[in-house]
PDB file of N, CA and C in Angstrom:
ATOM      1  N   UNK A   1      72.110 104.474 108.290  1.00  0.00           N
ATOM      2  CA  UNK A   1      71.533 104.226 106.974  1.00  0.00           C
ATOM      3  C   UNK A   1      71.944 105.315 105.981  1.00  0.00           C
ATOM      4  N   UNK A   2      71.953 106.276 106.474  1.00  0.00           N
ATOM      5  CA  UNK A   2      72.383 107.834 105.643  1.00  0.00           C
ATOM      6  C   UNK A   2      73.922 108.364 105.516  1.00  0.00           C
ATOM      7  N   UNK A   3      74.442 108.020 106.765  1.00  0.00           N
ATOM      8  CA  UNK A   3      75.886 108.266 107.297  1.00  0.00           C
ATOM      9  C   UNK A   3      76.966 107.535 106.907  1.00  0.00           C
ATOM     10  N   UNK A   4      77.859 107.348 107.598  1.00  0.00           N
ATOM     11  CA  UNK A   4      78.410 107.116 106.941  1.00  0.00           C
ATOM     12  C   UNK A   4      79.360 106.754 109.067  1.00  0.00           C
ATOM     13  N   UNK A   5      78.791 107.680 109.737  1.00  0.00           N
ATOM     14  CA  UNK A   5      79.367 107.780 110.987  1.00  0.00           C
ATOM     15  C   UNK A   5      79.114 106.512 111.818  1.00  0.00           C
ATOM     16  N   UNK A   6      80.102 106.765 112.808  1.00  0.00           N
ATOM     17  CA  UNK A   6      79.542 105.649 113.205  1.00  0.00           C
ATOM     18  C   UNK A   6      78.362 106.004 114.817  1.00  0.00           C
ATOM     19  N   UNK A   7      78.268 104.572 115.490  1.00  0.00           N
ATOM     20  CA  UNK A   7      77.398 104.861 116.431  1.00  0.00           C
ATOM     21  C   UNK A   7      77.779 106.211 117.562  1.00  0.00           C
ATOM     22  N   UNK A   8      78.879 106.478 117.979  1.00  0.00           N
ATOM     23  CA  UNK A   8      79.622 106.660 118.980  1.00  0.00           C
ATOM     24  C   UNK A   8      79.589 107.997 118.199  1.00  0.00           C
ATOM     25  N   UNK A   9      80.007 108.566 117.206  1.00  0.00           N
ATOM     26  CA  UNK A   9      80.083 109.930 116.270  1.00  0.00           C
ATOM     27  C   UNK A   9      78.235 110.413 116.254  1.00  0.00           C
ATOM     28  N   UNK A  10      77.839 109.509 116.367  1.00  0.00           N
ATOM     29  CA  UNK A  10      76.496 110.200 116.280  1.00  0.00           C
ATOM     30  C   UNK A  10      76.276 110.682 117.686  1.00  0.00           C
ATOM     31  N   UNK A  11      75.939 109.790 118.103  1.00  0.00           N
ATOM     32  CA  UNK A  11      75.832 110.328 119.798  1.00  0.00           C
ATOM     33  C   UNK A  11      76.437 111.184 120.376  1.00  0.00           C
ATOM     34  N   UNK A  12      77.939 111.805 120.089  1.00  0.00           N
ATOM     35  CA  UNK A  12      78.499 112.773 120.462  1.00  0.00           C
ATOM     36  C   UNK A  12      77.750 113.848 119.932  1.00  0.00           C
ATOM     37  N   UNK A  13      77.087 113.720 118.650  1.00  0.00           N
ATOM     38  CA  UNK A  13      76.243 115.102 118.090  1.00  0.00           C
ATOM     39  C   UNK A  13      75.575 115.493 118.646  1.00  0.00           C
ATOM     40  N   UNK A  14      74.842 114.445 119.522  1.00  0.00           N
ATOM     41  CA  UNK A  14      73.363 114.507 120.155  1.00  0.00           C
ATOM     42  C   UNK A  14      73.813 114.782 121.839  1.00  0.00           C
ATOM     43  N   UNK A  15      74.565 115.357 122.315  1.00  0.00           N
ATOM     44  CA  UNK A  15      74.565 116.113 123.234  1.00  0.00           C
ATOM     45  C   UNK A  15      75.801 114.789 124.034  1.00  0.00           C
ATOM     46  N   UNK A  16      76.660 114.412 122.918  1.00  0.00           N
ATOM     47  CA  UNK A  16      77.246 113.160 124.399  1.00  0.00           C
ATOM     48  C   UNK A  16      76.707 112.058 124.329  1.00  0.00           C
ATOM     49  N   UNK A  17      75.511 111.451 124.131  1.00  0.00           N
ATOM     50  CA  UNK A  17      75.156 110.319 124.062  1.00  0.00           C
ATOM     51  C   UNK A  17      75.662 108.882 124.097  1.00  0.00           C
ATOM     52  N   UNK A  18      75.876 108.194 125.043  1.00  0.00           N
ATOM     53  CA  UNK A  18      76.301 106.850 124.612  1.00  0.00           C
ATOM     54  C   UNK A  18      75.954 106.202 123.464  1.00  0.00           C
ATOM     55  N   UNK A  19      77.144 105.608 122.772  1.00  0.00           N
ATOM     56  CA  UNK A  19      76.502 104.486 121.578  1.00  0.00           C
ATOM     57  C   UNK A  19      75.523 103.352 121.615  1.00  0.00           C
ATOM     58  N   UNK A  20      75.096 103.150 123.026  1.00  0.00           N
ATOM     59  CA  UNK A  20      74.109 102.706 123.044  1.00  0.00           C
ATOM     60  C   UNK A  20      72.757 103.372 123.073  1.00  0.00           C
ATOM     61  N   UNK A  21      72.633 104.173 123.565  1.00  0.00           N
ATOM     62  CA  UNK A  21      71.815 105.124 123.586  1.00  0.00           C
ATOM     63  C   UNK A  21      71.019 105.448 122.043  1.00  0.00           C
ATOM     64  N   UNK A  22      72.191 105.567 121.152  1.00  0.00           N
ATOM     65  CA  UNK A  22      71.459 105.571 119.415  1.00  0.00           C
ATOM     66  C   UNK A  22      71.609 103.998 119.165  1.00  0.00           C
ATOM     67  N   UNK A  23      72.346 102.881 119.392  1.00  0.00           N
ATOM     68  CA  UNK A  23      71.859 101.607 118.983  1.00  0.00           C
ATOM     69  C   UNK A  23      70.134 101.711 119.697  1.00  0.00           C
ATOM     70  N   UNK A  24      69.893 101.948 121.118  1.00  0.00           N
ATOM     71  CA  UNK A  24      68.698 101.425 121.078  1.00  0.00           C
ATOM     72  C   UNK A  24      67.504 102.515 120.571  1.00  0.00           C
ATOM     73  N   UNK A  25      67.473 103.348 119.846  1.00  0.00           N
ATOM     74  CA  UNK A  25      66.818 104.452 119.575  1.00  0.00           C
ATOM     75  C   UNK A  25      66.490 103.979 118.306  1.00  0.00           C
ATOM     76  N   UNK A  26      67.645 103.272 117.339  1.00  0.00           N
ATOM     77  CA  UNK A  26      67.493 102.412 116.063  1.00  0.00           C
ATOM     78  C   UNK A  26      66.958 101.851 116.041  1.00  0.00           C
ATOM     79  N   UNK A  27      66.681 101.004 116.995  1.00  0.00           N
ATOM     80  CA  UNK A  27      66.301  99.773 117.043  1.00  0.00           C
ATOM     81  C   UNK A  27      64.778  99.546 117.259  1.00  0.00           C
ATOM     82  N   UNK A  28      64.680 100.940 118.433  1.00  0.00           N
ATOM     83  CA  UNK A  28      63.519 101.232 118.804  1.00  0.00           C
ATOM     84  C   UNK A  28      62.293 101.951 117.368  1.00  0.00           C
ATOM     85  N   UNK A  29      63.005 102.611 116.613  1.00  0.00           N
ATOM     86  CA  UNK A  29      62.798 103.132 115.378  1.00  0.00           C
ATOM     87  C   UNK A  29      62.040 101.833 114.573  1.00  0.00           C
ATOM     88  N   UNK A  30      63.114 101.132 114.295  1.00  0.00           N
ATOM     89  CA  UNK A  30      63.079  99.840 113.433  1.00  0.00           C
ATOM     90  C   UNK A  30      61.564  99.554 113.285  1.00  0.00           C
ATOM     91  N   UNK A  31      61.266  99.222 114.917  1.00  0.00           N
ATOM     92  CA  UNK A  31      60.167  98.490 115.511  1.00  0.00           C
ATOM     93  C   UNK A  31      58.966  99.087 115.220  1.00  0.00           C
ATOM     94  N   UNK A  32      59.387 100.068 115.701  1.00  0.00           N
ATOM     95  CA  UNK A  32      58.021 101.098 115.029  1.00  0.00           C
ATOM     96  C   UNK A  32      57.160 101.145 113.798  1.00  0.00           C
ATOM     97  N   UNK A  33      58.601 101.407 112.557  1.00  0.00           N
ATOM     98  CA  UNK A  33      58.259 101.791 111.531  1.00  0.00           C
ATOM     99  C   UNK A  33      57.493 100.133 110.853  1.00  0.00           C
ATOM    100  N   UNK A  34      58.262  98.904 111.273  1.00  0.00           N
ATOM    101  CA  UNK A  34      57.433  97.830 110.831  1.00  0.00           C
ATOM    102  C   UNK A  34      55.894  97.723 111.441  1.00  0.00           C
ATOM    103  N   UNK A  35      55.568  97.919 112.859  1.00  0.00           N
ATOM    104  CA  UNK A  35      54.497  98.330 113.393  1.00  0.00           C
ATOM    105  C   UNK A  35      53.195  99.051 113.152  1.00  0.00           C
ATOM    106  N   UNK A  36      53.833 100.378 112.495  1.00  0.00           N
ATOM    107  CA  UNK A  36      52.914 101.653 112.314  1.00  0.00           C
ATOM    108  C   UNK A  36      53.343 102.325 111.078  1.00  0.00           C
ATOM    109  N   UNK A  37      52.334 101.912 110.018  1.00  0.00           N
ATOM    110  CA  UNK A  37      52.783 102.592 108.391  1.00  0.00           C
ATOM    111  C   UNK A  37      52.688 104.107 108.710  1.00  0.00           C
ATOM    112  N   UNK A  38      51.869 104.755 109.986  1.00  0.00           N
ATOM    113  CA  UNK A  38      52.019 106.137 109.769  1.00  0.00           C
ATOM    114  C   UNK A  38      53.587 107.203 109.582  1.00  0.00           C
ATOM    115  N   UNK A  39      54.456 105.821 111.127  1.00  0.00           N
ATOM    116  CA  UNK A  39      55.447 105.735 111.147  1.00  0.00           C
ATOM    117  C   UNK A  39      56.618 106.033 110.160  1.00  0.00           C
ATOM    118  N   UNK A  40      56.607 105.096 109.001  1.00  0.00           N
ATOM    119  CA  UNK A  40      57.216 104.587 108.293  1.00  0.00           C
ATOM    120  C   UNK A  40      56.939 105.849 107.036  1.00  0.00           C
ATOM    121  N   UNK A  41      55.343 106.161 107.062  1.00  0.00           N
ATOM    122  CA  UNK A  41      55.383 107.133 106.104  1.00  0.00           C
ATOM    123  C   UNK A  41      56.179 108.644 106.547  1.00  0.00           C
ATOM    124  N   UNK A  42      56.235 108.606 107.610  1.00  0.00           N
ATOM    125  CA  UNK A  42      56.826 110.001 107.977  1.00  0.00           C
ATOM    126  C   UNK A  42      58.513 109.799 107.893  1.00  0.00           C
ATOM    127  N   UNK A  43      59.308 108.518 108.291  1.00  0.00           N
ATOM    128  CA  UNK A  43      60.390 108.950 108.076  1.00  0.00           C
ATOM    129  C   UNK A  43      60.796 108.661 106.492  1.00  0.00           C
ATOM    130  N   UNK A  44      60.134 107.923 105.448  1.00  0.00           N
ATOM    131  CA  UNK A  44      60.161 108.132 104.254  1.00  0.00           C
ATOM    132  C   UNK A  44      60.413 109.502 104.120  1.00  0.00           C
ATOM    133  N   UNK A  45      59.261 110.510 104.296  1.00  0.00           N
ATOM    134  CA  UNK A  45      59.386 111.033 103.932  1.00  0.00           C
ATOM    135  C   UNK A  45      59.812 112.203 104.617  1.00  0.00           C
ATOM    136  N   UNK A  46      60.688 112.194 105.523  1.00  0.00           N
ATOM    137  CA  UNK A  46      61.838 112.802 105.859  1.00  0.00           C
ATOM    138  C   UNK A  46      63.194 112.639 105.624  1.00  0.00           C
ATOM    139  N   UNK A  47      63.316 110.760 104.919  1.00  0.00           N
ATOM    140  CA  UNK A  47      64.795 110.504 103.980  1.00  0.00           C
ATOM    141  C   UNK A  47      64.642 111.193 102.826  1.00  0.00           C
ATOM    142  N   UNK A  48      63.225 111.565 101.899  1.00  0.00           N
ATOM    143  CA  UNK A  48      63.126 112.007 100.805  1.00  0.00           C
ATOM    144  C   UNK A  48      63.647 113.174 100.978  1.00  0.00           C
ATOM    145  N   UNK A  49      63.632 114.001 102.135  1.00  0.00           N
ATOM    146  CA  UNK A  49      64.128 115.188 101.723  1.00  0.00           C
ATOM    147  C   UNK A  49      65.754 115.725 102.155  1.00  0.00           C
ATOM    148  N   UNK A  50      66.608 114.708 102.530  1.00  0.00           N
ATOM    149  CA  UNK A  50      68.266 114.817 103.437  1.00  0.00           C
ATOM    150  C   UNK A  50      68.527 114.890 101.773  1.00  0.00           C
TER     151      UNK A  50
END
């Protein structure tokens, strides 16, 4: 959403990670943030500040 990288570039950041590994972490995210406004308010407002 922020990047520009792709799946596979991220995951190498994160210690190696398979690209699946951040597809399902996204995804898992996704779910959440529609789920739980506490959620949703916290990574708001952690995009507000990149």
């Amino acid at each position: 959403k922020i990047t520009e990288s792709s799946l596979q570039q991220i995951g190498m950041a994160f210690k190696k990670k398979d690209h699946t590994t951040v597809l399902h972490a996204h995804r898992k995210i996704a779910q959440m943030i529609k789920e739980q406004p506490r959620i949703k308010q916290i990574v708001d407002t952690i995009e507000g500040k990149l």
